[in-house]
N, C-alpha and C. Protein backbone atom coordinates (compact mmCIF):
# COMPACT_ATOMS: atom_id res chain seq x y z
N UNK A 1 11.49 -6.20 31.81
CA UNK A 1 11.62 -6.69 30.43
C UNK A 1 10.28 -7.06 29.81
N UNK A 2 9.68 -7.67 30.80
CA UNK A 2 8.03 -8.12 29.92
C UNK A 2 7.46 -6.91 29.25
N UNK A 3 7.13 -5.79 29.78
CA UNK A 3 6.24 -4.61 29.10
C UNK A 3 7.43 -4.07 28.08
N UNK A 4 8.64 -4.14 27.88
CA UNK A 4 9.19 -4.09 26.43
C UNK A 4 9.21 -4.92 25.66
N UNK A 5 8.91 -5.71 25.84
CA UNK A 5 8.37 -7.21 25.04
C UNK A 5 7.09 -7.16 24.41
N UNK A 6 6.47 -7.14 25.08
CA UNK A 6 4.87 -6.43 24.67
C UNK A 6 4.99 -5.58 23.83
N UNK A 7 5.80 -4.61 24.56
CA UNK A 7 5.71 -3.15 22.91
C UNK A 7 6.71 -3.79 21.78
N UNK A 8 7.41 -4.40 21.94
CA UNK A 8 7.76 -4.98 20.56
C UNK A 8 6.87 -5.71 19.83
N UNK A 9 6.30 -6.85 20.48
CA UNK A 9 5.28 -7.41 19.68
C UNK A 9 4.13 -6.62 19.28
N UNK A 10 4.04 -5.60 19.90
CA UNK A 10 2.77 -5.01 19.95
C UNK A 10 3.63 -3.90 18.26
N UNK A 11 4.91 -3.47 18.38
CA UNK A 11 5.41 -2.64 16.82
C UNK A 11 5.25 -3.44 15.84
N UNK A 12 5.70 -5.03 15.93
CA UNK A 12 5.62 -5.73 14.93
C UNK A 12 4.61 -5.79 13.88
N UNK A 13 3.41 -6.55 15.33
CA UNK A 13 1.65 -6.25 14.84
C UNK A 13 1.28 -4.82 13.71
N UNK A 14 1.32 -4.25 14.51
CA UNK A 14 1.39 -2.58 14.05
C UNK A 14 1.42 -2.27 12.84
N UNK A 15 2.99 -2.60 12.55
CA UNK A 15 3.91 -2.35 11.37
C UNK A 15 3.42 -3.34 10.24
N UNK A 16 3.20 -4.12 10.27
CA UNK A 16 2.80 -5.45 9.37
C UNK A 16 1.22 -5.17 8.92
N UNK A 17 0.64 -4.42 9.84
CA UNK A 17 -0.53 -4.37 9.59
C UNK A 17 -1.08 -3.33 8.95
N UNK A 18 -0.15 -2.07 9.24
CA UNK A 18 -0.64 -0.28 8.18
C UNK A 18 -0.05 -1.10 6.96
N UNK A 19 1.06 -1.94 7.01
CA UNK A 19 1.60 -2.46 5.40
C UNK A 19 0.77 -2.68 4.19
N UNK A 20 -0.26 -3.79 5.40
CA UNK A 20 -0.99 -4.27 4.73
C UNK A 20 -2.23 -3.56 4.07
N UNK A 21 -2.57 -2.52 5.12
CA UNK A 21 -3.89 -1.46 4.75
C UNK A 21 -3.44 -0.64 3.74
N UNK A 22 -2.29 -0.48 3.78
CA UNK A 22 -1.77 1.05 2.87
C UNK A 22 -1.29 0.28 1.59
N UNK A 23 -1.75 -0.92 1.04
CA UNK A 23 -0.76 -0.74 -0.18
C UNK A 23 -2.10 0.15 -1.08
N UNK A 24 -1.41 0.06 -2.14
CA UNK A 24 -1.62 1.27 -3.28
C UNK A 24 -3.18 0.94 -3.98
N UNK A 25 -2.89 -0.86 -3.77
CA UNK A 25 -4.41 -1.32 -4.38
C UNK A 25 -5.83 -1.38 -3.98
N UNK A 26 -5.30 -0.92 -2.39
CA UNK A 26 -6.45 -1.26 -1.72
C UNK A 26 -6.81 0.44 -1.19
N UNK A 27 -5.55 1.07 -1.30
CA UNK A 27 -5.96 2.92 -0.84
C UNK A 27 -6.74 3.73 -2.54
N UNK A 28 -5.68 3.13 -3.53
CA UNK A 28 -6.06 4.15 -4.65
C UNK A 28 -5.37 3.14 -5.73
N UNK A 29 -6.47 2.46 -6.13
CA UNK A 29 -6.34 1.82 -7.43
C UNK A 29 -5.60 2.49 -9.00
N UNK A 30 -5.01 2.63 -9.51
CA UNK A 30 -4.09 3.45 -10.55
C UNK A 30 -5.24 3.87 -11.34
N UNK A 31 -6.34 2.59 -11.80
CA UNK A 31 -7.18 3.54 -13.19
C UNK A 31 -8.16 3.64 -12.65
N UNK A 32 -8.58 3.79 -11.12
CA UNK A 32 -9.80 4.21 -10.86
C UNK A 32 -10.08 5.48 -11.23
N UNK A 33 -9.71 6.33 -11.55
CA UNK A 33 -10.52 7.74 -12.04
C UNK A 33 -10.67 7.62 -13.22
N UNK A 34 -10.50 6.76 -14.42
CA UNK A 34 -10.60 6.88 -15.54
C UNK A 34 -11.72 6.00 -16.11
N UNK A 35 -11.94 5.18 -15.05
CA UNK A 35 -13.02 3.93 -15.10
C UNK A 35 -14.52 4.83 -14.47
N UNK A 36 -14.01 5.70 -13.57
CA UNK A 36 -15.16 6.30 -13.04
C UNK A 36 -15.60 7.09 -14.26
N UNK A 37 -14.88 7.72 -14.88
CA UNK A 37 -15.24 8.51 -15.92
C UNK A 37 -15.54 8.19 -17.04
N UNK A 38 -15.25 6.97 -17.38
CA UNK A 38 -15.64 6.24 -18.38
C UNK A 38 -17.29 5.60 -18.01
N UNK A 39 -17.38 5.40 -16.96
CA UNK A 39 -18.94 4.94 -16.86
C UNK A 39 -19.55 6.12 -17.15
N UNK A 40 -19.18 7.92 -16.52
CA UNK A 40 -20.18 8.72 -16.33
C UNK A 40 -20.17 9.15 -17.73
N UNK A 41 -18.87 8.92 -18.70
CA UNK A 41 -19.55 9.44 -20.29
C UNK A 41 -20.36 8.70 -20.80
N UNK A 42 -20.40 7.20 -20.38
CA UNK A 42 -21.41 6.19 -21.43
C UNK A 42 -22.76 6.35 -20.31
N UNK A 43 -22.73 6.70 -19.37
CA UNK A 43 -23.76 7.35 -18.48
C UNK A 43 -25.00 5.85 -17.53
N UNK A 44 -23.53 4.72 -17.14
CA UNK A 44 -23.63 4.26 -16.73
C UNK A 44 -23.42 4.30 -15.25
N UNK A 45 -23.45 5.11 -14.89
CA UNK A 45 -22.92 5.47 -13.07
C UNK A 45 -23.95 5.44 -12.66
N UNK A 46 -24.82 4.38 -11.72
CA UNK A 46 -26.24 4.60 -11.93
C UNK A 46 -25.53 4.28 -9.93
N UNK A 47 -27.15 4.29 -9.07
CA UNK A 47 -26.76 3.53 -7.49
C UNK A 47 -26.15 2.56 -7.40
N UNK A 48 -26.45 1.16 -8.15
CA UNK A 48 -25.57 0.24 -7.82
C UNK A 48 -24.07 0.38 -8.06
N UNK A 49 -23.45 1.08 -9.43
CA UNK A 49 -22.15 1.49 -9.31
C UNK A 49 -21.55 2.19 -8.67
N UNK A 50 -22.53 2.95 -8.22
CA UNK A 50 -21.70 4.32 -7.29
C UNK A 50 -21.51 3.13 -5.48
N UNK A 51 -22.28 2.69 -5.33
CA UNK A 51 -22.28 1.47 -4.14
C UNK A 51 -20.71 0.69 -4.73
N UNK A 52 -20.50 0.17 -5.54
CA UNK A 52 -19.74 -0.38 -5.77
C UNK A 52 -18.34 -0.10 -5.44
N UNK A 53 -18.15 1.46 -6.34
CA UNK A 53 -17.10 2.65 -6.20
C UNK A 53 -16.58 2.34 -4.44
N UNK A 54 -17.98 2.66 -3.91
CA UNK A 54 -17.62 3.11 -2.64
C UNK A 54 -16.63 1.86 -1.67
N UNK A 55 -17.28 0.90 -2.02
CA UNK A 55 -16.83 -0.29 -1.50
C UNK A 55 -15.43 -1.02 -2.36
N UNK A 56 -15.03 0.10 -3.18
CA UNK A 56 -13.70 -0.74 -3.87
C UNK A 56 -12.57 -0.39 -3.19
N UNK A 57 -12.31 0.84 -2.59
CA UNK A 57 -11.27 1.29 -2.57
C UNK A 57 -11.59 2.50 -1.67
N UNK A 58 -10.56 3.66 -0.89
CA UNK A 58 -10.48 4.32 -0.13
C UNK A 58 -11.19 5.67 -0.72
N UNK A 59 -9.89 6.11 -2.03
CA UNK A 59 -10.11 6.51 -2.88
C UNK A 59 -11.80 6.59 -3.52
N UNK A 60 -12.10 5.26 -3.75
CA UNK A 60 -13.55 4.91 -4.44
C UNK A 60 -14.28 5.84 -3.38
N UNK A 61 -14.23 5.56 -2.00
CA UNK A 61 -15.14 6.33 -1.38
C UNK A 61 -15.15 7.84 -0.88
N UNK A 62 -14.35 8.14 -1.54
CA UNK A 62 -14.28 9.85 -2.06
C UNK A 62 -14.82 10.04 -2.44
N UNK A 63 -14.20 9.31 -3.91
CA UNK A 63 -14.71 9.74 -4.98
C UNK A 63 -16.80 9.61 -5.47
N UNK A 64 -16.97 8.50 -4.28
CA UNK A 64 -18.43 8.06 -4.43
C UNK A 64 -18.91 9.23 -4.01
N UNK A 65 -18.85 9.65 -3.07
CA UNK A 65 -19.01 11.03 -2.28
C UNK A 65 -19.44 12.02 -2.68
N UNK A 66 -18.43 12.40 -3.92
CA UNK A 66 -18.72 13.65 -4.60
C UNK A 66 -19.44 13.37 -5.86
N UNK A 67 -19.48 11.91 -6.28
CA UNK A 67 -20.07 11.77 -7.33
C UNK A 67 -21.81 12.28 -6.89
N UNK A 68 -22.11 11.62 -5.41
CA UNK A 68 -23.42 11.48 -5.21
C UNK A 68 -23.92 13.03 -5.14
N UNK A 69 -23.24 13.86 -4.52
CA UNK A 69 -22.89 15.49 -4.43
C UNK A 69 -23.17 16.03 -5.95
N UNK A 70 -22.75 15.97 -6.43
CA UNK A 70 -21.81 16.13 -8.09
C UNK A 70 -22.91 17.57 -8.69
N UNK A 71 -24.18 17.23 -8.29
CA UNK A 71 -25.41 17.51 -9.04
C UNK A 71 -26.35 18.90 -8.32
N UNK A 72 -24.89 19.21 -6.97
CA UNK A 72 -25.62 20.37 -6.08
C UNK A 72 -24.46 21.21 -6.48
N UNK A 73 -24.24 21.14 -7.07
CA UNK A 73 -23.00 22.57 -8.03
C UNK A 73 -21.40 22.01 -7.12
N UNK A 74 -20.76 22.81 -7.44
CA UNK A 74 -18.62 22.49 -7.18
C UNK A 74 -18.30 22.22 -6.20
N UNK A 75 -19.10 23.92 -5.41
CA UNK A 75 -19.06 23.80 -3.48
C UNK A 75 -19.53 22.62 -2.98
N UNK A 76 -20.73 22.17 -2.97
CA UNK A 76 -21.06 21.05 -2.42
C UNK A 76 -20.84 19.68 -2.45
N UNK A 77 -19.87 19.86 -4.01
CA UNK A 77 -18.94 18.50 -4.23
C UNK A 77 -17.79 18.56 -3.33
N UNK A 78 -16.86 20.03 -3.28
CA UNK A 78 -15.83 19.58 -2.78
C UNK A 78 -16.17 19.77 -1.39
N UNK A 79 -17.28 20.02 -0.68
CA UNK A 79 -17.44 20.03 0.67
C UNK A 79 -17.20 18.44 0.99
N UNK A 80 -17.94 17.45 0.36
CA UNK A 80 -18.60 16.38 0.43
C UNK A 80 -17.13 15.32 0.19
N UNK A 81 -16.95 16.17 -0.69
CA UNK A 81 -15.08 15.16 -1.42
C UNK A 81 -14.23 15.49 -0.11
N UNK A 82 -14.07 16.28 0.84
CA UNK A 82 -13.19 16.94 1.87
C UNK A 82 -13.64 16.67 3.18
N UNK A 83 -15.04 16.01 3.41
CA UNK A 83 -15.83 15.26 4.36
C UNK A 83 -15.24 13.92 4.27
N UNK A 84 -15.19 13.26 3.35
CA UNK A 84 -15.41 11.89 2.88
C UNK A 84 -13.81 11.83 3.69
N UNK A 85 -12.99 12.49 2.76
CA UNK A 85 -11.44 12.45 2.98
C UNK A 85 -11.23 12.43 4.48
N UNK A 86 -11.68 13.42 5.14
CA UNK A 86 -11.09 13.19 6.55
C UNK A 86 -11.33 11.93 7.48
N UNK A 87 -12.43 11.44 6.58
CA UNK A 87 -13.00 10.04 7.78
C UNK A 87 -11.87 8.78 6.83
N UNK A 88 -11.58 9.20 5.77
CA UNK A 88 -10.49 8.11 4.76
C UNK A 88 -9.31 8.58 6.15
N UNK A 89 -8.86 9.90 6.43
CA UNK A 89 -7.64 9.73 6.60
C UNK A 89 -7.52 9.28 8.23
N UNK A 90 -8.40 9.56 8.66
CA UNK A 90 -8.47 9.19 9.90
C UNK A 90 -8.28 7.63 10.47
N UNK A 91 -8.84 6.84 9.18
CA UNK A 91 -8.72 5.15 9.03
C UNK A 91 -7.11 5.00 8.80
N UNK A 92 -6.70 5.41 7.66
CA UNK A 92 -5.28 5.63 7.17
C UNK A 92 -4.02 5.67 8.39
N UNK A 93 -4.40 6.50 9.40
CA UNK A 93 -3.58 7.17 10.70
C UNK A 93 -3.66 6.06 11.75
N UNK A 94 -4.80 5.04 11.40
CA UNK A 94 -5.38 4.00 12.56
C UNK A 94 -4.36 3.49 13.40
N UNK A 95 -3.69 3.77 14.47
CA UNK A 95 -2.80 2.62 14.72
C UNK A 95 -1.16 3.47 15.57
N UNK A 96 -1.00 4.65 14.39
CA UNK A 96 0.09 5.78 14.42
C UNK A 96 0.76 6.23 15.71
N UNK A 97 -0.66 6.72 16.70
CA UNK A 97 -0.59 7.31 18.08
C UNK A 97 0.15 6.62 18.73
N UNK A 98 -0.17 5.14 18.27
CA UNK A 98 0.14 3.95 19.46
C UNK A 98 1.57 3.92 19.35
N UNK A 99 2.06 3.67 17.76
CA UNK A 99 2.87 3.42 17.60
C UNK A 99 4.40 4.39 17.83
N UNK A 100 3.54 5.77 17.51
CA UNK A 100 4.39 6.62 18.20
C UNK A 100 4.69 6.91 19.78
N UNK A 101 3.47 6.33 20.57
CA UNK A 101 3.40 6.39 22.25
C UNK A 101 4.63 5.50 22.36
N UNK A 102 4.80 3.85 21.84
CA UNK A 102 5.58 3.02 22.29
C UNK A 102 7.14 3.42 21.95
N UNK A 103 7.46 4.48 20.76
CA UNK A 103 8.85 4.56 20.60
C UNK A 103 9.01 5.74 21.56
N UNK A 104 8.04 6.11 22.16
CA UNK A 104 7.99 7.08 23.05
C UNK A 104 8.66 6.45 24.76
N UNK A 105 7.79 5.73 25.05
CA UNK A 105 8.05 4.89 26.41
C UNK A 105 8.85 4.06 26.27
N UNK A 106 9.21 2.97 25.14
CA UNK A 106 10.44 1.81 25.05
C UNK A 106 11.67 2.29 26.06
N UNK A 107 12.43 3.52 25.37
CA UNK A 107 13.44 3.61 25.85
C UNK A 107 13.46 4.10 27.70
N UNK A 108 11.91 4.37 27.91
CA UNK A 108 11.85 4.80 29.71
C UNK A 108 11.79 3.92 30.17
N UNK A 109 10.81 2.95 29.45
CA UNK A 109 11.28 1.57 30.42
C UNK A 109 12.11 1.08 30.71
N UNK A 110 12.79 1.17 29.18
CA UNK A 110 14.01 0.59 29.45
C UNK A 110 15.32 1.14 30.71
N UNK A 111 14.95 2.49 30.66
CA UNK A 111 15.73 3.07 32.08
C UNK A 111 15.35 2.77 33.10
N UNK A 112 14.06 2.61 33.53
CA UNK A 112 13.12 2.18 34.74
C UNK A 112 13.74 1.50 34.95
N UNK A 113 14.21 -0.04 34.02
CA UNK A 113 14.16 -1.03 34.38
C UNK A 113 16.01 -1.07 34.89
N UNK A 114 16.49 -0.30 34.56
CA UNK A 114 17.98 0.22 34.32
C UNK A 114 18.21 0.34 35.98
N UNK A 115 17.12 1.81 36.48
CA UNK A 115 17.15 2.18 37.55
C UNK A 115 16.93 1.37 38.69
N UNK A 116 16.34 0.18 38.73
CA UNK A 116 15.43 -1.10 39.33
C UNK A 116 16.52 -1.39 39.81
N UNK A 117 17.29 -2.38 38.50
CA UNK A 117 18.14 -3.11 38.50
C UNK A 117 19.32 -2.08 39.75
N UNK A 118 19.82 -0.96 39.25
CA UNK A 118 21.08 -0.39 40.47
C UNK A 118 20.79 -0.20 41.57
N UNK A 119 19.47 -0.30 41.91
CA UNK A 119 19.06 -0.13 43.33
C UNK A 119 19.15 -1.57 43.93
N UNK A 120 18.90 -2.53 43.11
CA UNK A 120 19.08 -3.90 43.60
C UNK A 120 21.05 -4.23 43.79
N UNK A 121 21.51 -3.47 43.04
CA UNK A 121 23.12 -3.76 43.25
C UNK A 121 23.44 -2.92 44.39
N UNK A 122 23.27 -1.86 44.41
CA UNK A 122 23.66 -1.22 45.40
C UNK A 122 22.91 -1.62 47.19
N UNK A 123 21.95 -1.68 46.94
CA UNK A 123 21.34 -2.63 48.28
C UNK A 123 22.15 -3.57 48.71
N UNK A 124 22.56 -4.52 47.45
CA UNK A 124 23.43 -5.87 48.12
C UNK A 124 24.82 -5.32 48.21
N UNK A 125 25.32 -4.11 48.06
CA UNK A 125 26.37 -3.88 47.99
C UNK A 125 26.76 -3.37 49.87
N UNK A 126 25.27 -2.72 50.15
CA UNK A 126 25.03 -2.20 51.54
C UNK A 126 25.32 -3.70 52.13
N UNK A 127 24.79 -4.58 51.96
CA UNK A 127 24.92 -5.73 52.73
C UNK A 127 26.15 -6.86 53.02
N UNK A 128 26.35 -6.98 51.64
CA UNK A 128 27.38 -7.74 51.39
C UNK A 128 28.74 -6.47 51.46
N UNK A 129 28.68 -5.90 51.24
CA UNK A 129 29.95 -4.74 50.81
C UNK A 129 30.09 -5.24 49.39
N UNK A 130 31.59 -4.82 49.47
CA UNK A 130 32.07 -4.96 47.83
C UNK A 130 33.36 -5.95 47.61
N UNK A 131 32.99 -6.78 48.55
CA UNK A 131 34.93 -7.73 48.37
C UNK A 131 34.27 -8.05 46.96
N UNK A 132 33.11 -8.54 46.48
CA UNK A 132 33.57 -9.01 44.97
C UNK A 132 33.20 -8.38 43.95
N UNK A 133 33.67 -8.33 43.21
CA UNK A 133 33.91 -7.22 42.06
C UNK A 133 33.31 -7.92 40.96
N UNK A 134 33.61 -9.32 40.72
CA UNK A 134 32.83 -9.80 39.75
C UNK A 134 31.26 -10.18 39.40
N UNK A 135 30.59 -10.16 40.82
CA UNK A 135 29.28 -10.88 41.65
C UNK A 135 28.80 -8.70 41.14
N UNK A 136 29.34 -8.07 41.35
CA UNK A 136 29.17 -6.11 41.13
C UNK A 136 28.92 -6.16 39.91
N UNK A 137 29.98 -6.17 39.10
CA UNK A 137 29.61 -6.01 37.54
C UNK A 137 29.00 -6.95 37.10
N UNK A 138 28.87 -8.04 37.00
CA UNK A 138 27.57 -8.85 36.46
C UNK A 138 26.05 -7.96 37.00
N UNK A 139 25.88 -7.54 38.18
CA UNK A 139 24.61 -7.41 38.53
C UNK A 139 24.41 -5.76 37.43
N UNK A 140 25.37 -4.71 37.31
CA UNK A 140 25.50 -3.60 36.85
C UNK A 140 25.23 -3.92 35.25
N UNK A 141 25.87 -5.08 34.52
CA UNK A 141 25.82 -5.52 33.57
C UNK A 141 23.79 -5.62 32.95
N UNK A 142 23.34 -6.39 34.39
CA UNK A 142 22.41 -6.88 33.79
C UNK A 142 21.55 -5.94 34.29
N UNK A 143 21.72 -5.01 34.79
CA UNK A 143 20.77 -4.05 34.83
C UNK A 143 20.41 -2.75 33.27
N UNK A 144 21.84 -2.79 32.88
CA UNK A 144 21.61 -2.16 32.15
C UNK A 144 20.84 -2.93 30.30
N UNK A 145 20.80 -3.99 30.64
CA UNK A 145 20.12 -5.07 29.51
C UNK A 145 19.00 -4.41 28.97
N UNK A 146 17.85 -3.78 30.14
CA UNK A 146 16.92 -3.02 30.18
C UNK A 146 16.50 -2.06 29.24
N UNK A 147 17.65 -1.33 29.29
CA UNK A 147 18.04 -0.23 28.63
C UNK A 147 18.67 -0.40 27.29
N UNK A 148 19.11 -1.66 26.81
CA UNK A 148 19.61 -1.62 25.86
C UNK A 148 18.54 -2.20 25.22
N UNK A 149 17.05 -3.15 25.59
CA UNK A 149 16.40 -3.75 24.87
C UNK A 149 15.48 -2.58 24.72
N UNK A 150 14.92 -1.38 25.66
CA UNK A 150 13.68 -0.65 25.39
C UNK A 150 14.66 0.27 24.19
N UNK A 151 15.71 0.44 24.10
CA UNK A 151 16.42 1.33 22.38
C UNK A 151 15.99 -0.09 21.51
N UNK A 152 16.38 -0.74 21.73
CA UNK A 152 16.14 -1.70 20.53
C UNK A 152 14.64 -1.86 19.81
N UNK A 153 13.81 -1.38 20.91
CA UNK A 153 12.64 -1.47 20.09
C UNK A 153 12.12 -0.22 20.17
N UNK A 154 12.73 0.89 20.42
CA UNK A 154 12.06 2.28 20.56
C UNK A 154 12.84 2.59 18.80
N UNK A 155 13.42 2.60 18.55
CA UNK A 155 14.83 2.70 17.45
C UNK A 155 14.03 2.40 16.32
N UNK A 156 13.69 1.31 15.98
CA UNK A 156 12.88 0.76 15.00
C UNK A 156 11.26 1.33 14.73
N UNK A 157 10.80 1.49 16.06
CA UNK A 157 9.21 2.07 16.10
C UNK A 157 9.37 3.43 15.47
N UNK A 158 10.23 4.29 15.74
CA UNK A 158 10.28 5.78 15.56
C UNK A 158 10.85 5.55 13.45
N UNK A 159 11.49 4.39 13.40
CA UNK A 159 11.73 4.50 11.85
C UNK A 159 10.43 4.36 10.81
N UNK A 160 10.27 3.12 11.73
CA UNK A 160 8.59 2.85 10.65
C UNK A 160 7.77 3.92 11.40
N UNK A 161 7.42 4.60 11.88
CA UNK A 161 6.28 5.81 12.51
C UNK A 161 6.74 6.42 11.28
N UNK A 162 8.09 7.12 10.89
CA UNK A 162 8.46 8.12 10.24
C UNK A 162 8.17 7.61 8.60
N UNK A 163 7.97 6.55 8.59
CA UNK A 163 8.27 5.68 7.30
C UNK A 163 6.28 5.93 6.64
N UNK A 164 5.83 4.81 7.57
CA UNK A 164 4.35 4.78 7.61
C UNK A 164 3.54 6.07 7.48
N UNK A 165 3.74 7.24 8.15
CA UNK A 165 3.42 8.60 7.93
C UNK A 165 3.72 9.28 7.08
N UNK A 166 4.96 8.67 6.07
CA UNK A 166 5.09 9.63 5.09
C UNK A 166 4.89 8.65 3.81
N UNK A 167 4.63 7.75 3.94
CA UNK A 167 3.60 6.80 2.63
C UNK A 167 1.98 6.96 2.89
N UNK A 168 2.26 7.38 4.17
CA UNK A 168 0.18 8.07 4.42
C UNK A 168 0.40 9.55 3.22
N UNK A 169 0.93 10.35 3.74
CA UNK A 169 1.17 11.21 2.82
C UNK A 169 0.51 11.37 1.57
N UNK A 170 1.72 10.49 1.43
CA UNK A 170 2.03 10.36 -0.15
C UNK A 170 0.58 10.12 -0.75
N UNK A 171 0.08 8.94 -0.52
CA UNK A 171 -1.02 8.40 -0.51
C UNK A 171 -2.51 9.52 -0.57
N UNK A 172 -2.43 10.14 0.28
CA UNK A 172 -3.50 10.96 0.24
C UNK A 172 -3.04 12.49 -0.17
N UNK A 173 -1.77 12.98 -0.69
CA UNK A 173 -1.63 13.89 -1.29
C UNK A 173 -2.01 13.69 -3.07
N UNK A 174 -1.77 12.04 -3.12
CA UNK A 174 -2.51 11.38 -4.54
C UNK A 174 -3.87 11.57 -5.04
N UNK A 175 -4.55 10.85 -3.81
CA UNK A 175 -5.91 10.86 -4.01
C UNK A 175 -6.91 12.51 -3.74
N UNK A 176 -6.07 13.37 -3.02
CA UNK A 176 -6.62 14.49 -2.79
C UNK A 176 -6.25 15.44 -4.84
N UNK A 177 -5.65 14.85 -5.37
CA UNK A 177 -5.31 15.22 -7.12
C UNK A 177 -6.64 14.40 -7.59
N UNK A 178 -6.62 12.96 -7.63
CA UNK A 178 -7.36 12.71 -8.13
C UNK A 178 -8.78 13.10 -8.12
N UNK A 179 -9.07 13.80 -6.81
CA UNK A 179 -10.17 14.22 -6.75
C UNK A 179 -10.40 15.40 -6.88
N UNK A 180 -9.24 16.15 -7.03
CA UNK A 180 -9.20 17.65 -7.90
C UNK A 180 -9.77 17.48 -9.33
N UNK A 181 -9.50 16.29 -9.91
CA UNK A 181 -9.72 15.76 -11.16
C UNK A 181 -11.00 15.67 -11.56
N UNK A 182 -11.40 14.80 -10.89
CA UNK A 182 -12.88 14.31 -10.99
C UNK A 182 -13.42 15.96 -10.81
N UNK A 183 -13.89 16.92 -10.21
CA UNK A 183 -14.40 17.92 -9.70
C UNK A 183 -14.12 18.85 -10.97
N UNK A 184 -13.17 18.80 -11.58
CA UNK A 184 -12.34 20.12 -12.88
C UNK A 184 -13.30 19.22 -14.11
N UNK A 185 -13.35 17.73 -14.43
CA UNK A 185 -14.06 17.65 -15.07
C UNK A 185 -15.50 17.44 -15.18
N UNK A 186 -16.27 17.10 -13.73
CA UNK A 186 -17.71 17.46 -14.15
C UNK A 186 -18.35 18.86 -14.09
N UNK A 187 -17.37 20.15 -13.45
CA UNK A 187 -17.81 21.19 -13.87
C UNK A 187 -17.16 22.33 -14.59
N UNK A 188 -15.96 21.68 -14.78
CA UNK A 188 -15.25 22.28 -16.09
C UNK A 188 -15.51 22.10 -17.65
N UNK A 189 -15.88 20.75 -17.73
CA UNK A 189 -16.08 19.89 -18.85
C UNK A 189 -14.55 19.29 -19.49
N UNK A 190 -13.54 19.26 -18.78
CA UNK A 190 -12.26 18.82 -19.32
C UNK A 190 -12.01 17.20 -18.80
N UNK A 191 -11.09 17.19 -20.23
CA UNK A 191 -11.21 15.41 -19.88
C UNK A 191 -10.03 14.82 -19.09
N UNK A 192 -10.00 13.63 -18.80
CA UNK A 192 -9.49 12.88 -17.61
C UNK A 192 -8.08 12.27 -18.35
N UNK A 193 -7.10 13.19 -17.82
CA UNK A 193 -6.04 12.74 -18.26
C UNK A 193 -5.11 11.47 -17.71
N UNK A 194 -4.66 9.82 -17.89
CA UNK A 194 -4.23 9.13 -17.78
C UNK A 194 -2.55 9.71 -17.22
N UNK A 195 -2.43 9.39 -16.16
CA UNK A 195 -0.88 9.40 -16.43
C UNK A 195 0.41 9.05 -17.25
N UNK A 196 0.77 9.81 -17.38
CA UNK A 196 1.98 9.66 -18.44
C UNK A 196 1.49 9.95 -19.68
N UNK A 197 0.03 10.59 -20.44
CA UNK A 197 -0.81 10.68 -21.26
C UNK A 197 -0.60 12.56 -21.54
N UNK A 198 0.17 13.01 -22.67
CA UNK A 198 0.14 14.13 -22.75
C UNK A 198 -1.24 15.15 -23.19
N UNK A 199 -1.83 16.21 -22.76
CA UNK A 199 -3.08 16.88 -23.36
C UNK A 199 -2.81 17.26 -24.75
C-alpha cells in the first residue's frame, strides 16, 4: 500500500501543478499579439521590450524569438519561431511521462500487492487448514484492498493525463496561429486582426 500512496500523492502534486503552469495567462496572454504589434508600428520594440516580451509569457518567448530573427527574411523567422516553440513545449509536457508511468504501474501494484496478500492466505491455509472460513475470507478480502486502491489512483491519473494533454494542445495549437500571425504581418504587411474583429 505505501508505494500506491506515494503515487497518489505524487498525481495530486502533479495535477495541481500543470494547472497551475498551463493557465491561459501565464502560457498565452489574449492581447499579447496586438500589444506586440502595436509597439512595432509606433516602433517602440527596442532590446529592453523584446527582454520583456520574453519574460512575460510562453507565448512572449516565441514570439521574442522571431521578433529578434524578424530582420533575416520569413525562413529564418519561422526557423527561430519553431526552435523557440519546441523548448516552450517541452516545459508545457514537464511532468506528463511521470504522470502517465504512475497510471501505468498503480493498478500492478495494486495486483502485486493482491498477489502478496494470497500467498500469505494460502500459506496459512497450508498450516492451519481451512476449519475457518471466516479467519479465509477476511485475509482474501484484504488482500484484494491492494488492488482496489492502485485502480483508484491509476483511474484518475489516466483522466487528468488525457485531460492535461489535450489543454497542452489546445494551448499550443493557439500560440503556433498566433505566431503564424506575427510572421504574415511583418512580411506580408497585413494587419493584426483582434479576435472576434471582422477584416
Amino acid at each position: 500500500m505505501l508505494p500506491i500512496i506515494l503515487c497518489s500523492i505524487l498525481v495530486v502534486a502533479i495535477v495541481a501543478e500543470r494547472y497551475w503552469a498551463l493557465r491561459r495567462s501565464v502560457v498565452a496572454p489574449k492581447d499579447q499579439l496586438s500589444n506586440v504589434w502595436n509597439l512595432l508600428k509606433s516602433n517602440q520594440m527596442d532590446a529592453v521590450k523584446l527582454k520583456e516580451l520574453k519574460s512575460s509569457s510562453l507565448l512572449g518567448q516565441i514570439l521574442a524569438a522571431g521578433l529578434a530573427n524578424s530582420r533575416h527574411g520569413r525562413e529564418v523567422m519561422k526557423d527561430s519561431i519553431q526552435e523557440a516553440a519546441s523548448h516552450v513545449s517541452h516545459d508545457m509536457e514537464r511532468f506528463m511521462s511521470t504522470l502517465g508511468t504512475i497510471a501505468a504501474i498503480a493498478p500492478l501494484l495494486g495486483l502485486l500487492g493482491t498477489v502478496l496478500g494470497m500467498i500469505e492466505v494460502f500459506t496459512a491455509i497450508m498450516v492451519q487448514g481451512t476449519g475457518n472460513a471466516g479467519v479465509l475470507a477476511g485475509g482474501i478480502s484484504q488482500a484484494l484492498i491492494t488492488t482496489a486502491a492502485g485502480l483508484s489512483v491509476a483511474i484518475p491519473a489516466v483522466a487528468f493525463h488525457r485531460a492535461i494533454t489535450r489543454k497542452t494542445d489546445e494551448l499550443l495549437v493557439n500560440m503556433e496561429q498566433e505566431c503564424i500571425k506575427l510572421v504574415d504581418v511583418l512580411h506580408n504587411d497585413r494587419a493584426v486582426v483582434k479576435k472576434g474583429d471582422t477584416k
